[in-house]
Protein backbone atom coordinates (compact mmCIF):
# COMPACT_ATOMS: atom_id res chain seq x y z
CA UNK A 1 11.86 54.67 134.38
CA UNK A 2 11.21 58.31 134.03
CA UNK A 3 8.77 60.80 135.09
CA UNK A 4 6.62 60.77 132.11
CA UNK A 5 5.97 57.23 132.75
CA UNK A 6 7.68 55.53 129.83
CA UNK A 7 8.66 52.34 129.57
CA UNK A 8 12.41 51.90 128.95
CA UNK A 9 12.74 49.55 125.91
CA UNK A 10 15.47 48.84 122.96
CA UNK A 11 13.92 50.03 119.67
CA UNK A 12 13.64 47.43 116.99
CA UNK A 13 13.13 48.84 113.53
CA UNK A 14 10.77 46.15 111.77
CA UNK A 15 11.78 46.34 107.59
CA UNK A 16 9.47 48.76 105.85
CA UNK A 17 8.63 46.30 103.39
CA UNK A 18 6.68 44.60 106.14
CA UNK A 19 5.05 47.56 107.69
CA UNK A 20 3.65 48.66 103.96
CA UNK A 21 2.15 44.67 103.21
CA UNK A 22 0.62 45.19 106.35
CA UNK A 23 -1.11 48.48 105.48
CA UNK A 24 -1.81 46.65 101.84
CA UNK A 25 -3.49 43.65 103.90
CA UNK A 26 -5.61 45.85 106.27
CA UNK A 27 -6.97 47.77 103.25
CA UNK A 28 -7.99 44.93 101.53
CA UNK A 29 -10.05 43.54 104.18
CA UNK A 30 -11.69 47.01 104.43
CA UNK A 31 -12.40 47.56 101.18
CA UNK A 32 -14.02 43.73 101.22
CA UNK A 33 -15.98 44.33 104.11
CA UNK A 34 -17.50 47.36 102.73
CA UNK A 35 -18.15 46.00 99.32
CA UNK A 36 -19.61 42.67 101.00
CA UNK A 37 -22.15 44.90 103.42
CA UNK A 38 -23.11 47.37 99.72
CA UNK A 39 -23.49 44.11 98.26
CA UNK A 40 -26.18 42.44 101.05
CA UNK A 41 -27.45 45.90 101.35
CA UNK A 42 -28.27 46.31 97.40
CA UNK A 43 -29.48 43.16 97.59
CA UNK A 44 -31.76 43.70 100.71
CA UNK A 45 -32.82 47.01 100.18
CA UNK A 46 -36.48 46.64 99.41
CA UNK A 47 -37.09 44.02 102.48
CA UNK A 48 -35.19 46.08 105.09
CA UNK A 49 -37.21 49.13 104.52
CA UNK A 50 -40.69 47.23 104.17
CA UNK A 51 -42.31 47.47 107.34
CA UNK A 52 -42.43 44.74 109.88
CA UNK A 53 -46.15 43.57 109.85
CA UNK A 54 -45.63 43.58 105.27
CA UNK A 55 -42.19 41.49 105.33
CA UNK A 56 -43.81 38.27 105.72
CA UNK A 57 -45.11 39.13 101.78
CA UNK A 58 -41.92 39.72 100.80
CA UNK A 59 -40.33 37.68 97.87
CA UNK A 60 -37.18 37.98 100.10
CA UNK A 61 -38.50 37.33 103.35
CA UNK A 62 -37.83 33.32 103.52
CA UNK A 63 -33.97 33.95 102.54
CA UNK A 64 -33.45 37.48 104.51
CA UNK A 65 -35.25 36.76 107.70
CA UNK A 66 -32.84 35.95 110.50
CA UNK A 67 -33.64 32.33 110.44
CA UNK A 68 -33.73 32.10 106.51
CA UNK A 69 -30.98 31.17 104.49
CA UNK A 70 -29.09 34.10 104.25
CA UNK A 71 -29.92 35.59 107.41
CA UNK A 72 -29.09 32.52 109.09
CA UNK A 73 -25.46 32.90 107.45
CA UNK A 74 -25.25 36.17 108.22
CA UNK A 75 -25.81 35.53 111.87
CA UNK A 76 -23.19 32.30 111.83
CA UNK A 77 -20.68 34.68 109.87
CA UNK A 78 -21.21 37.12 112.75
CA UNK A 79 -20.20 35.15 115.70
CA UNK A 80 -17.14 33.38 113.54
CA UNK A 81 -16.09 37.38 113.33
CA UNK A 82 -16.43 37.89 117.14
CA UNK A 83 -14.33 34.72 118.16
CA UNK A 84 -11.82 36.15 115.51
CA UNK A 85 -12.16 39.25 117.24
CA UNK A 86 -11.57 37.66 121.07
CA UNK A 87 -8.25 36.22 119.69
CA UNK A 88 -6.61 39.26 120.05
CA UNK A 89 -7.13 40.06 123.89
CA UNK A 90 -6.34 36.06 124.68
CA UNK A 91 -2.34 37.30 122.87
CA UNK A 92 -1.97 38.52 126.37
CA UNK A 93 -2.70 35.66 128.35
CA UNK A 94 -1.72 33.18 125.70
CA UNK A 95 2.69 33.34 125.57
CA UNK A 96 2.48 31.26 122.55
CA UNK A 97 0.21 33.25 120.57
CA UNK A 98 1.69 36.89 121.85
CA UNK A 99 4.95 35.52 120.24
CA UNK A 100 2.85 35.63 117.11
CA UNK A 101 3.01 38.63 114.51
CA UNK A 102 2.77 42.23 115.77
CA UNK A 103 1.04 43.74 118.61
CA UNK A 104 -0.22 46.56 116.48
CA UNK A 105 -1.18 44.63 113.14
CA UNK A 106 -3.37 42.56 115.21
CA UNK A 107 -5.07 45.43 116.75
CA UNK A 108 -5.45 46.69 113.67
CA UNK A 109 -7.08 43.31 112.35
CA UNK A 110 -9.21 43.35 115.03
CA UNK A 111 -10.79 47.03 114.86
CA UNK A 112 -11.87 45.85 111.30
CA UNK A 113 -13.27 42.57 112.51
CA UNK A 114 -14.78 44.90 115.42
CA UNK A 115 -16.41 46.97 113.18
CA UNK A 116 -17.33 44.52 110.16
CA UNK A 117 -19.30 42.36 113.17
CA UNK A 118 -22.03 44.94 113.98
CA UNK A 119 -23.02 45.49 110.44
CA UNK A 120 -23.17 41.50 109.68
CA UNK A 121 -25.10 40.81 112.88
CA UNK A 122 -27.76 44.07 112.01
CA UNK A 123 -28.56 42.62 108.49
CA UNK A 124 -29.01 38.54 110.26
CA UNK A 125 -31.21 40.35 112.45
CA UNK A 126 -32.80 42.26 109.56
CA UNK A 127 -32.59 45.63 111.57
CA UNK A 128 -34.93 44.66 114.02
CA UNK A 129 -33.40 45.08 117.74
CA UNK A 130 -35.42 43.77 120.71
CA UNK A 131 -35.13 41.75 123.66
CA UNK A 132 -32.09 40.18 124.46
CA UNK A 133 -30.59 40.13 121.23
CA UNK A 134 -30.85 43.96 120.99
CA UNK A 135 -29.62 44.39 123.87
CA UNK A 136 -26.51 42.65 123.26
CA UNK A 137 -26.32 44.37 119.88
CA UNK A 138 -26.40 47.79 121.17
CA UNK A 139 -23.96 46.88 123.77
CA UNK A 140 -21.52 45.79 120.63
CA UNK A 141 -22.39 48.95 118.75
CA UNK A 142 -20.55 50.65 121.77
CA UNK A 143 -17.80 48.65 122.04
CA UNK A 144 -17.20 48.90 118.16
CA UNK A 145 -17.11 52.73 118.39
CA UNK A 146 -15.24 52.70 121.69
CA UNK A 147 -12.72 50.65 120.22
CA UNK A 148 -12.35 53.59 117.43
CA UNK A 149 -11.97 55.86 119.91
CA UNK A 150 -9.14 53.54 121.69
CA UNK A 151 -7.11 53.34 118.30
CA UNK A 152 -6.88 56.92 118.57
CA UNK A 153 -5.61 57.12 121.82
CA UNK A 154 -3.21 53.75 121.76
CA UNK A 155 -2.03 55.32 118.38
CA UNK A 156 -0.97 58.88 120.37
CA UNK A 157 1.77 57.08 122.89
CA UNK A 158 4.78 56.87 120.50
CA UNK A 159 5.96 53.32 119.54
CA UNK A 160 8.42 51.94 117.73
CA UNK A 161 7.60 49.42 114.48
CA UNK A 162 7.35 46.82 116.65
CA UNK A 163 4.97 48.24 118.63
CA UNK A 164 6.94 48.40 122.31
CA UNK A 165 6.94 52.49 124.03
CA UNK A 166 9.66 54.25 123.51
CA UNK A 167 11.68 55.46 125.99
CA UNK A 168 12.13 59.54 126.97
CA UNK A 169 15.96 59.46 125.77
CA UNK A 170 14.81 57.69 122.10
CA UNK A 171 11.98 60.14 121.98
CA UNK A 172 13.74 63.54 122.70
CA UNK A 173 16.71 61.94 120.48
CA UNK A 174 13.73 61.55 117.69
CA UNK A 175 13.21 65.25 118.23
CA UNK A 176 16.61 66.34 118.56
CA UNK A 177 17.14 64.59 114.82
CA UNK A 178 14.03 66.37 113.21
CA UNK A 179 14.66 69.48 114.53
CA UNK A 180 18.49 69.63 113.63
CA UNK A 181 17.27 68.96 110.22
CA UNK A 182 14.49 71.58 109.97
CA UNK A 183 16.99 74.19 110.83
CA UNK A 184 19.45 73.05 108.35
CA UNK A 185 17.08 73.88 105.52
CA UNK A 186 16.48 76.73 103.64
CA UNK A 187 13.77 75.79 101.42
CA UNK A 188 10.71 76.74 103.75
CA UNK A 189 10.62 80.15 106.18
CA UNK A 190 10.93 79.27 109.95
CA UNK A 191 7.95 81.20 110.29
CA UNK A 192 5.97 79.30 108.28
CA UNK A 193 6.27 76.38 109.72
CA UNK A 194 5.84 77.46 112.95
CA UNK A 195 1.87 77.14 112.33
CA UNK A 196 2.44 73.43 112.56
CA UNK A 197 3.59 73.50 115.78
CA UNK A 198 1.10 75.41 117.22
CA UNK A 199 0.16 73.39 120.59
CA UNK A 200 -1.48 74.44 124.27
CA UNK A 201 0.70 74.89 126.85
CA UNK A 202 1.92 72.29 129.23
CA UNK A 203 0.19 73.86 132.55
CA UNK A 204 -3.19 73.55 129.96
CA UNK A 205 -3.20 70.11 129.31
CA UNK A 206 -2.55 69.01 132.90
CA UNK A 207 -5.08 71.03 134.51
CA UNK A 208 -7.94 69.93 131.90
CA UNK A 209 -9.81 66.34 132.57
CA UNK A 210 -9.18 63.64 130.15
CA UNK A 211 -12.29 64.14 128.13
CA UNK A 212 -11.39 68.26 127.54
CA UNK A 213 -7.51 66.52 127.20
CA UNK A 214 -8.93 64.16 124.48
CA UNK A 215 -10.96 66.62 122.86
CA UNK A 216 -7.70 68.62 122.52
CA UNK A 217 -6.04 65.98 120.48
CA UNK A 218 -8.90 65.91 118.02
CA UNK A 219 -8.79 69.15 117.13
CA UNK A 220 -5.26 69.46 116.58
CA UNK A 221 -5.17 66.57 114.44
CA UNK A 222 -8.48 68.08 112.66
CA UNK A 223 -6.70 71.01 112.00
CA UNK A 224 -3.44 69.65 110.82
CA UNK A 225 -4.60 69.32 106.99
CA UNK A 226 -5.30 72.99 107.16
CA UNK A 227 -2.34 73.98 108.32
CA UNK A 228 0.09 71.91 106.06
CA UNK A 229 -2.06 73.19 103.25
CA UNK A 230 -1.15 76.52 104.81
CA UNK A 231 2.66 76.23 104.70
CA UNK A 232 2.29 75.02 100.86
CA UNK A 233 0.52 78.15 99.71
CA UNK A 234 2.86 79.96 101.69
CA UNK A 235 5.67 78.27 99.40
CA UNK A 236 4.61 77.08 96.09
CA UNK A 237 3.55 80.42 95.16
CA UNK A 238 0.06 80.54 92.35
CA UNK A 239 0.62 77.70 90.26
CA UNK A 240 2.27 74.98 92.61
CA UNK A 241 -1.05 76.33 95.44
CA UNK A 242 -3.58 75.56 91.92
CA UNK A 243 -1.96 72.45 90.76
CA UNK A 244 -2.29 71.13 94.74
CA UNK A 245 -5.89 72.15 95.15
CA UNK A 246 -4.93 74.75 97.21
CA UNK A 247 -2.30 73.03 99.19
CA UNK A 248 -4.76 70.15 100.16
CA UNK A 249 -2.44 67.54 98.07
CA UNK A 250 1.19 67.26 97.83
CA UNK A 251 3.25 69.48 95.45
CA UNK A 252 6.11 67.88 92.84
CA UNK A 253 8.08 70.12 94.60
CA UNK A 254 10.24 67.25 96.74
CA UNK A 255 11.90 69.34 98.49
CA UNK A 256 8.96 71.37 99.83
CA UNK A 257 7.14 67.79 100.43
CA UNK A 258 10.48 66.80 102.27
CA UNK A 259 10.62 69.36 104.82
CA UNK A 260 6.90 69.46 105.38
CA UNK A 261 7.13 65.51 105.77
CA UNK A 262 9.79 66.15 108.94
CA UNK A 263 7.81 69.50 109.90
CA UNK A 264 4.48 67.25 109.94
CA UNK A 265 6.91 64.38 111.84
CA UNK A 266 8.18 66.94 114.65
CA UNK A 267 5.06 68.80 114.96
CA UNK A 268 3.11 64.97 116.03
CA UNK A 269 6.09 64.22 118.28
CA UNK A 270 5.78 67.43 120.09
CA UNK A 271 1.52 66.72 120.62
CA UNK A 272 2.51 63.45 121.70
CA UNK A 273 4.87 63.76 123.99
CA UNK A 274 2.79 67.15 125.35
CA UNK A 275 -0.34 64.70 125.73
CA UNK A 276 1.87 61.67 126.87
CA UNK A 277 0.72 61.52 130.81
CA UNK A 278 -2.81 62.06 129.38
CA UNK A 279 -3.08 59.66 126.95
CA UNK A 280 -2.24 57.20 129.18
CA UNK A 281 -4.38 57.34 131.52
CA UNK A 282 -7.16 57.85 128.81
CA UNK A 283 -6.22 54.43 127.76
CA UNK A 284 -6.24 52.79 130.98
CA UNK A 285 -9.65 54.04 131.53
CA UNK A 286 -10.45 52.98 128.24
CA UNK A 287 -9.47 49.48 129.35
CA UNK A 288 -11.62 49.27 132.27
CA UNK A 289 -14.83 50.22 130.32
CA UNK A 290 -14.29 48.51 127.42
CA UNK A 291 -13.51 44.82 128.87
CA UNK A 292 -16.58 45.12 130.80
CA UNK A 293 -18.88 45.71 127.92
CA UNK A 294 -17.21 43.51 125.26
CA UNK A 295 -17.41 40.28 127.98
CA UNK A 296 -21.05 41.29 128.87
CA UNK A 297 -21.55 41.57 125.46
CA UNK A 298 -20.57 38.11 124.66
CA UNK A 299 -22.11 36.88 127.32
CA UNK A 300 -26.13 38.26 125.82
CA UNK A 301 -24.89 36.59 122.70
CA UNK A 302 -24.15 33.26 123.74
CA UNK A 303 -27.87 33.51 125.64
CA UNK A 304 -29.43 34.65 122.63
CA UNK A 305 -27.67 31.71 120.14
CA UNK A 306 -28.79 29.29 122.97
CA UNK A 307 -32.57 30.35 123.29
CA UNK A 308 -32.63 30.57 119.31
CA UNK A 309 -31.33 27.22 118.71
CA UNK A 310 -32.85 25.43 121.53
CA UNK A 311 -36.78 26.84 120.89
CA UNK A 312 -36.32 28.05 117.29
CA UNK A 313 -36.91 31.91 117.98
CA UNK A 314 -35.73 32.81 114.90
CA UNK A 315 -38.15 34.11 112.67
C-alpha cells in the first residue's frame, strides 16, 4: 500500500475495440433520451405552459395529465428507469452480478438512466411539484446532479480499462513513459508545452478544503481547451492556426496532434496524481450524501405510487 493511498492492483488492458462500442452504446442512449424528451416536449408544449386552473380545457389535457394516457406512461416509464438505475449499486452486494460487464460502463449507464429519470418523471407530473411527490422529485433532481458531480470526481483517480486503481509504481511508470517521449521530440518547443502543465503546488492543494480542492480541478480542466489551442498557434504558424479555428480543433499536422495527444496525456496524469489524496476523500464524502438521498428518495416514491394507486390521486 503506499502513502498516497492506492490500491495495489495488476493492470488489465481491456481491447480497445470494446472500450470504443462502449462509448458508441452510451451515445446512443443519449442521443435517444434527448430526442425522446424534444419529442414529448414538442408535443406538450402548449399544455405545459397553459396555466393550471386553464389545462382542464386543454385538447391535451385527458392524454398529458399525470393520470392520462401518456402521462400515466410517462410516470410507469419513470420508475422502470429508477429500478434500472438501483441495479448498479446492488453490483456491490450482488457477487454474481459484479462479475457482470465493467464497473465503469455501468456507471456510465447509470448516470444516463440517472439523468433521463428526472425529465420523464417532470413531464408524468406535467411540471407541477407539490406534496409528497415534489418532494421526492426535488430530492432526485439532487441526486441526478450530484451524481454528475461524482463522475467527475470517480473519473479523476486514475484507473485502468477495467476500471480497478492503479497502483503508485504503474502510475509514475505511466509518467516516466510520456515524459521520456516528450523529450525525445523535436516537433513542439519545451516551452510551449510547458503551459499545459501548469498546476498549483502540492503544499496548495493540501492546505485548501475539498470544495476550494474541487473547484481547482474544474478550472484546470476548463482551461485545458485554451491552452492546447495555445500550443497549436504556437506551432502551426497562420494557416494551420485558420484552418483549426484558431487552434480550437485538431490540425492535419499528425505529428503536432501526436505530441499534443501525450502532452494533453502527461499534463492529466500530473493533476491527477497532484489531486489524488483529495479526490478521494471528495468521493467518499460523496458516498455518504448521496446514498442517503437516493434511498430517501425512493422511499417518497414508493409512498407516492401507493397513495396514487390506492385513492386515485392522479389527476
Amino acid at each position: 500500500m503506499s502513502t498516497l493511498g492506492l490500491t495495489t492492483t495488476v493492470t488489465t488492458q481491456a481491447v480497445p475495440a470494446e472500450s470504443k462500442g462502449h462509448k458508441t452504446r452510451v451515445a446512443i442512449s443519449a442521443m435517444a433520451a434527448i430526442g425522446f424528451s424534444a419529442y414529448i416536449l414538442y408535443y406538450g408544449l402548449g399544455y405545459y405552459l397553459t396555466s393550471a386552473m386553464d389545462r382542464p380545457y386543454h385538447p391535451k389535457h385527458a392524454l398529458l395529465k399525470p393520470g392520462g394516457l401518456i402521462g400515466l406512461s410517462l410516470g410507469i416509464f419513470g420508475v422502470f428507469l429508477f429500478l434500472l438505475i438501483f441495479i448498479y449499486p446492488l453490483r456491490k452486494r450482488w457477487q454474481w452480478l459484479g462479475r457482470m460487464g465493467n464497473s465503469r460502463h455501468w456507471l456510465d449507464f447509470h448516470i444516463v438512466m440517472g439523468l433521463t429519470g428526472p425529465v420523464v418523471i417532470a413531464f408524468h407530473a406535467s411540471f407541477k411539484f407539490s406534496g409528497i411527490a415534489g418532494m421526492a422529485y426535488w430530492i432526485m433532481f439532487a441526486v441526478a446532479i450530484s451524481g454528475i458531480v461524482g463522475r467527475y470526481v470517480y473519473a479523476q483517480i486514475p484507473r485502468s480499462m477495467n476500471s480497478t486503481e492503479f497502483s503508485l509504481s504503474e502510475l509514475k511508470q505511466r509518467q516516466e513513459t510520456l515524459t521520456n517521449e516528450l523529450s525525445a521530440q523535436r516537433v513542439v518547443r519545451p516551452g510551449d508545452l510547458a503551459i499545459l502543465f501548469r498546476l498549483p503546488s502540492a503544499k496548495y492543494v493540501e492546505r485548501e478544503s475539498s470544495l476550494r480542492a474541487l473547484g481547482a480541478l474544474l478550472w484546470i480542466d476548463f482551461l485545458r481547451p485554451f491552452r492546447v489551442a495555445r500550443v497549436r498557434r504556437k506551432t502551426l504558424g497562420f494557416l494551420g492556426t485558420l484552418f483549426s479555428l484558431a487552434g480550437f480543433l485538431p490540425s492535419r499536422n499528425y505529428k503536432v496532434e501526436r505530441i499534443i495527444v501525450v502532452a494533453r496525456d502527461q499534463a492529466r496524469l500530473s493533476k491527477k496524481m497532484l489531486f489524488l489524496t483529495k479526490s478521494q476523500k471528495i468521493l467518499h464524502l460523496w458516498h455518504v450524501v448521496h446514498r442517503p438521498f437516493s434511498y430517501s428518495f425512493a422511499v417518497l416514491a414508493v409512498v407516492h405510487i401507493v397513495i396514487a394507486v390506492m385513492f386515485g390521486l392522479m389527476r
